[in-house]
N, C-alpha and C. Protein backbone atom coordinates (compact mmCIF):
# COMPACT_ATOMS: atom_id res chain seq x y z
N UNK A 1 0.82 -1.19 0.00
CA UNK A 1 0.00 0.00 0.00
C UNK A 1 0.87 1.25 0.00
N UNK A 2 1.84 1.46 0.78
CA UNK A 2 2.83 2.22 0.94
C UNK A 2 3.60 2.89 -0.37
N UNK A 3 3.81 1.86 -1.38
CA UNK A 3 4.15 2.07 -3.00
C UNK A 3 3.14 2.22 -4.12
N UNK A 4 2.01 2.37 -3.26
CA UNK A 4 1.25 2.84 -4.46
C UNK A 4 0.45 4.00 -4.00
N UNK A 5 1.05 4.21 -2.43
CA UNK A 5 0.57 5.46 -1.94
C UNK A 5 1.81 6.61 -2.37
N UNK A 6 2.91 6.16 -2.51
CA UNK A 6 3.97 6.97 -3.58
C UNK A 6 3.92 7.12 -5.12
N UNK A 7 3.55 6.21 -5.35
CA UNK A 7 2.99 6.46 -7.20
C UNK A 7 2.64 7.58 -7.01
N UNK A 8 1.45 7.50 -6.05
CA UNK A 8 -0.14 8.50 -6.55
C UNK A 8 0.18 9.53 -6.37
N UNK A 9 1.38 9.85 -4.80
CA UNK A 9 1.94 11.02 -4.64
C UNK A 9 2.71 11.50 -5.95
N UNK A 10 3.33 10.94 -6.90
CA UNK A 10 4.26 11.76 -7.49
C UNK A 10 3.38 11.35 -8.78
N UNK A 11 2.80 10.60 -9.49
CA UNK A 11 2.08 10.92 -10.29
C UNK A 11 0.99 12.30 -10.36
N UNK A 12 -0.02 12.41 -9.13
CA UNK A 12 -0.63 13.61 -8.83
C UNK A 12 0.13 14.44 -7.66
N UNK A 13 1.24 14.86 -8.34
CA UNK A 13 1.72 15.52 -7.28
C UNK A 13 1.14 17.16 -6.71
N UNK A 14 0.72 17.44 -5.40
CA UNK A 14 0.15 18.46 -4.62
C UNK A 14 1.10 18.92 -3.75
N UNK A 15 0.60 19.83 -3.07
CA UNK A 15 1.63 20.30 -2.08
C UNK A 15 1.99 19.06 -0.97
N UNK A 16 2.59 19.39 0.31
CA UNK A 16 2.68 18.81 1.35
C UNK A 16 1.63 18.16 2.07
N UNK A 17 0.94 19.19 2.43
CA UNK A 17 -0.19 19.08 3.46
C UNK A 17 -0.93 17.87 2.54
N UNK A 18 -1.53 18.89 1.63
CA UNK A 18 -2.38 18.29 0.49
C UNK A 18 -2.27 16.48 0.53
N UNK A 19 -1.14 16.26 0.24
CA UNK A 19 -0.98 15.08 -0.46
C UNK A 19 -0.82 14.00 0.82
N UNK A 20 -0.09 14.46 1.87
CA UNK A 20 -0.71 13.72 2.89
C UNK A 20 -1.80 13.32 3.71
N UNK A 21 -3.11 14.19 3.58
CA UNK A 21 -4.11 13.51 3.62
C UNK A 21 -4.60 12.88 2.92
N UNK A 22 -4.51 13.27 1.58
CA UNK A 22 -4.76 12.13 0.46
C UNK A 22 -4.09 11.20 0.82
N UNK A 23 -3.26 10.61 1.44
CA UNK A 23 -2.83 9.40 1.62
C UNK A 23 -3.14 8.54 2.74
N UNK A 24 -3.03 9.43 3.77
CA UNK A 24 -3.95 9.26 4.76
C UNK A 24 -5.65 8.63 4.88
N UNK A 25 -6.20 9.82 4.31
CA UNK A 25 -7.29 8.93 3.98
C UNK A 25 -7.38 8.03 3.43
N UNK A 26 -6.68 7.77 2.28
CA UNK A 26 -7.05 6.74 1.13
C UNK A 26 -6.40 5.79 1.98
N UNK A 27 -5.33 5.29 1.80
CA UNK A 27 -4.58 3.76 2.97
C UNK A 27 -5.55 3.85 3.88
N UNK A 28 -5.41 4.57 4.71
CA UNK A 28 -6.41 4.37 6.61
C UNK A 28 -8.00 3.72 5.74
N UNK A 29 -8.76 4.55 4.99
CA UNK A 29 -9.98 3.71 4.61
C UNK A 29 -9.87 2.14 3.98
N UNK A 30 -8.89 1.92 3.28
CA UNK A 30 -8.54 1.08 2.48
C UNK A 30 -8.09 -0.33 3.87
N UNK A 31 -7.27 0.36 4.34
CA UNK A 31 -6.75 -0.66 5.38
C UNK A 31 -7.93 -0.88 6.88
N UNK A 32 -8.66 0.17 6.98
CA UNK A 32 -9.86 -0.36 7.59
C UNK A 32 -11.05 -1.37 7.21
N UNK A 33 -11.22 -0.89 6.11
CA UNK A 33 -12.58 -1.72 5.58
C UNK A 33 -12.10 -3.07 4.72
N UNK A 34 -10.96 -3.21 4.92
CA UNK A 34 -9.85 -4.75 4.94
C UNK A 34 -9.85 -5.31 6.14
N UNK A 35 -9.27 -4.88 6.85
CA UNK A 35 -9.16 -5.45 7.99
C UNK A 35 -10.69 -5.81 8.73
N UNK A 36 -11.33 -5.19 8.70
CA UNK A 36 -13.00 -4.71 9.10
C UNK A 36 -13.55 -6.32 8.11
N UNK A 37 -12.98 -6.34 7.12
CA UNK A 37 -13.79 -7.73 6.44
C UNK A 37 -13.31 -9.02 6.76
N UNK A 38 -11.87 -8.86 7.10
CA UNK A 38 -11.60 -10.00 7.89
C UNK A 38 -11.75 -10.21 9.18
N UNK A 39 -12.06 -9.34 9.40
CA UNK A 39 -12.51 -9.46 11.24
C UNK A 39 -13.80 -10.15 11.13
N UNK A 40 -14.88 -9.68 9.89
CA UNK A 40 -15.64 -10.70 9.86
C UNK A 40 -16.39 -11.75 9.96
N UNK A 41 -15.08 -11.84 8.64
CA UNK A 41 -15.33 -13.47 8.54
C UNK A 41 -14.73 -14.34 9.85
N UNK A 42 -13.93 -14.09 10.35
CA UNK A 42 -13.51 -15.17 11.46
C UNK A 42 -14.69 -14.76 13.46
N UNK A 43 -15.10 -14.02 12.92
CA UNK A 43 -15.91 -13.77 14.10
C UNK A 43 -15.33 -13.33 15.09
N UNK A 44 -14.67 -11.92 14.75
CA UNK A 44 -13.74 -10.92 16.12
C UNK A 44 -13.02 -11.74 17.09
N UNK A 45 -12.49 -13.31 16.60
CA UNK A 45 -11.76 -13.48 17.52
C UNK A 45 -10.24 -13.45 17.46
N UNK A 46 -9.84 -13.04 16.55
CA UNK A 46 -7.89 -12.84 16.57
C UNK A 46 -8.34 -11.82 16.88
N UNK A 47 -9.03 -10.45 16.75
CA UNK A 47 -8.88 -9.28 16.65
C UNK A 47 -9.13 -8.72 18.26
N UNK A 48 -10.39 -9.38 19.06
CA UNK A 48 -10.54 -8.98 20.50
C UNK A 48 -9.42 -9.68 21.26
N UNK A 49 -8.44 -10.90 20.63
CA UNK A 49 -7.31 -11.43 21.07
C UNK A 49 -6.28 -10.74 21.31
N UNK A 50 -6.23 -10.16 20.54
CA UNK A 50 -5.13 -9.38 20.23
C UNK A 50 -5.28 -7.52 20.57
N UNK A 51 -6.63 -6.92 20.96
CA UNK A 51 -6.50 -5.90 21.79
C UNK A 51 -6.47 -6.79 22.81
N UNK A 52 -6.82 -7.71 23.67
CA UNK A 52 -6.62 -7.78 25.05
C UNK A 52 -5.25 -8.17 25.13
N UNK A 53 -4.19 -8.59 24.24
CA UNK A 53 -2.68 -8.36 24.33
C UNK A 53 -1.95 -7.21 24.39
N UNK A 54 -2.63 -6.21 23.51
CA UNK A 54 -2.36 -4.93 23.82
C UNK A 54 -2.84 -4.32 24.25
N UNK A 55 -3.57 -4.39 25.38
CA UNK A 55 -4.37 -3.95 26.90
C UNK A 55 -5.36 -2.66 26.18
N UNK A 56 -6.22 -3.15 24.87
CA UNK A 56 -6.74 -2.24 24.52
C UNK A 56 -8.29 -2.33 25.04
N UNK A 57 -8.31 -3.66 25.57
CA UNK A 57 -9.99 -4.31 26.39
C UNK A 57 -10.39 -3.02 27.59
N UNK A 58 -9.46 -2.52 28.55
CA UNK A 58 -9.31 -1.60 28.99
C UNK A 58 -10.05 -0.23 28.47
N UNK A 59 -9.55 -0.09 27.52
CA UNK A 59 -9.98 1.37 27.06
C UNK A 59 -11.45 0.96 26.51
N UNK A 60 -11.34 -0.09 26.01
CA UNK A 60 -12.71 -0.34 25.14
C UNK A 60 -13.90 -0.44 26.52
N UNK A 61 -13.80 -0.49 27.24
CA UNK A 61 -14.76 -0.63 28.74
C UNK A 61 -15.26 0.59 28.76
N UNK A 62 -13.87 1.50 28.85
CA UNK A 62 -14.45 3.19 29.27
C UNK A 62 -15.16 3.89 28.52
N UNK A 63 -14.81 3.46 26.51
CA UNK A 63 -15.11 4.18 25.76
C UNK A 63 -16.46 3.57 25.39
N UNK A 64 -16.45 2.60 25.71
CA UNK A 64 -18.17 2.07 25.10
C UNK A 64 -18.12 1.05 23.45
N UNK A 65 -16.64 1.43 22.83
CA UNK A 65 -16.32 0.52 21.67
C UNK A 65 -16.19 -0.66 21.96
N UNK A 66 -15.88 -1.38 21.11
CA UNK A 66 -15.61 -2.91 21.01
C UNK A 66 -14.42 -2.70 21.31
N UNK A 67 -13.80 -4.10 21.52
CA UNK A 67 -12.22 -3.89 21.32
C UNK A 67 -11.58 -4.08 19.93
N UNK A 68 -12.28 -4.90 19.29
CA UNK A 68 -12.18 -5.41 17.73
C UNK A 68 -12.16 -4.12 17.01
N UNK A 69 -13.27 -3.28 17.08
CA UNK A 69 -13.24 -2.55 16.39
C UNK A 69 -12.07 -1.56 17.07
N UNK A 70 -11.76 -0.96 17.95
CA UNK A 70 -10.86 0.04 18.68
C UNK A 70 -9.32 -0.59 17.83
N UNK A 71 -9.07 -1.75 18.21
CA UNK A 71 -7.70 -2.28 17.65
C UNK A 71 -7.65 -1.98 15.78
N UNK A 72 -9.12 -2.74 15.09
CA UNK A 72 -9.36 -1.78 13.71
C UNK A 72 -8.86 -0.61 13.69
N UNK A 73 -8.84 0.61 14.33
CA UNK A 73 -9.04 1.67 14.53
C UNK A 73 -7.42 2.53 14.32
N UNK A 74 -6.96 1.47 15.52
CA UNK A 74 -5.74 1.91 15.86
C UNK A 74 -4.83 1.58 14.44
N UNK A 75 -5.34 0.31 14.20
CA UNK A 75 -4.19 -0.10 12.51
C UNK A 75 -4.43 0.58 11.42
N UNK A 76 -5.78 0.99 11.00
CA UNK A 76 -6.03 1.99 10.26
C UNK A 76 -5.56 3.29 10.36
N UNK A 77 -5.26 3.90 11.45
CA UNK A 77 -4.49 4.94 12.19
C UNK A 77 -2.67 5.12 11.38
N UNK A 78 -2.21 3.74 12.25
CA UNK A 78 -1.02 3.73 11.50
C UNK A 78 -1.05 3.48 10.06
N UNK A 79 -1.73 2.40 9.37
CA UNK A 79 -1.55 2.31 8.18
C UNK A 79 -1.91 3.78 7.09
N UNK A 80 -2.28 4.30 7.95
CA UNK A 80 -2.86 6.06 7.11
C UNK A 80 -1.99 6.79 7.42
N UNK A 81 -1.07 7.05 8.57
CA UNK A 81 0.16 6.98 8.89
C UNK A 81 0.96 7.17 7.79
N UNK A 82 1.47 5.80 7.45
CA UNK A 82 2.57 5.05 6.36
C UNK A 82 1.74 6.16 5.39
N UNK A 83 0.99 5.72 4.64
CA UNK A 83 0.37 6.00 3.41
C UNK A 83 0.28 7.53 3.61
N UNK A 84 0.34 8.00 4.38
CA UNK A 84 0.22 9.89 4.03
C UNK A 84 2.32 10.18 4.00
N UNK A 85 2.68 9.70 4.57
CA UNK A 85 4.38 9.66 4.77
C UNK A 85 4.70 9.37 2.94
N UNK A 86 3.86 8.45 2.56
CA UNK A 86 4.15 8.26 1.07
C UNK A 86 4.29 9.06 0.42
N UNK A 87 2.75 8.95 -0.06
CA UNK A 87 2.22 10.19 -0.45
C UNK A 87 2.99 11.55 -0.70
N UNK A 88 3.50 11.88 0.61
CA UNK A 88 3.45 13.58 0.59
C UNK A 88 5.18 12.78 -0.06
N UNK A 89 6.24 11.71 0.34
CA UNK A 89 7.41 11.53 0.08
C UNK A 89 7.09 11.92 -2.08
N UNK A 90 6.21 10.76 -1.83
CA UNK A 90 6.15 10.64 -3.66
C UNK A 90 5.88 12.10 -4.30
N UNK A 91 5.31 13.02 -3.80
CA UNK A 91 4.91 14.39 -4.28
C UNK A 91 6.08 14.90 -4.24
N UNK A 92 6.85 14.93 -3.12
CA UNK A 92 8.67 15.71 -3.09
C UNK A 92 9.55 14.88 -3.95
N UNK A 93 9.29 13.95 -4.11
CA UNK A 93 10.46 12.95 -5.23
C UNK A 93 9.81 13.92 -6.87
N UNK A 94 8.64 14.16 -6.63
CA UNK A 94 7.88 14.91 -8.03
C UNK A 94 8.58 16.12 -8.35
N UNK A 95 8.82 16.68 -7.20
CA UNK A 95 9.33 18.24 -6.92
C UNK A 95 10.85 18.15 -7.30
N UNK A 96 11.29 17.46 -6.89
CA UNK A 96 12.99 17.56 -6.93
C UNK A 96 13.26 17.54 -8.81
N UNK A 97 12.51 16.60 -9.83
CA UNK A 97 12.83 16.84 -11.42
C UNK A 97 11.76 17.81 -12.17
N UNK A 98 11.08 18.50 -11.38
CA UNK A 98 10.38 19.61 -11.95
C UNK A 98 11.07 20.75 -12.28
N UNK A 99 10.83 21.25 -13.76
CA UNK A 99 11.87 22.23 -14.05
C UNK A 99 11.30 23.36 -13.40
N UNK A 100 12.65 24.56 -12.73
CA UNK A 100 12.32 25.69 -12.16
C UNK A 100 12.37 26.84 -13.52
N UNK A 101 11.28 27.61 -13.38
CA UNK A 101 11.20 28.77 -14.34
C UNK A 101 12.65 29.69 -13.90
């Protein structure tokens, strides 16, 4: 996801800001509603497994979320993360062979 969140950056290259939410959003939705379909199919159990490894059962008590979904949350987070880091990288790799007037 990460390399085609750099394509897009330097194919449509935008400013900074710009292009890192475009990446952001696009990976984080992309990597949610993935992960969100495999959570699925197996019936939230690697996924509530694995916030209560990362003591996310905790927070999910206070906040009223699932933990499945909260841990979703958090990977979509980072993976939008990566993908805006792309992004805005692939837009500056754009910038550096753009001729200056």
């Amino acid at each position: 996801m990460a390399i085609a969140a750099l394509v897009f950056g330097f194919v449509f290259g935008q400013n900074g800001i710009r292009s890192f939410i475009i990446g952001l959003l696009g990976v984080g939705v992309v990597w949610f509603v993935y992960a969100f379909y495999l959570d699925l199919n197996n019936d939230n159990i690697l996924s509530s497994r694995v916030a209560e490894l990362f003591g996310l059962s905790g927070l999910s008590d206070s906040s009223g979320i699932s933990s499945s979904i909260l841990l979703l949350l958090v990977t979509a987070l980072i993976g939008g993360f990566i993908g805006g880091l792309s992004c805005t990288s692939g837009s500056f790799f754009r910038a550096m062979f753009k001729k200056k007037p």
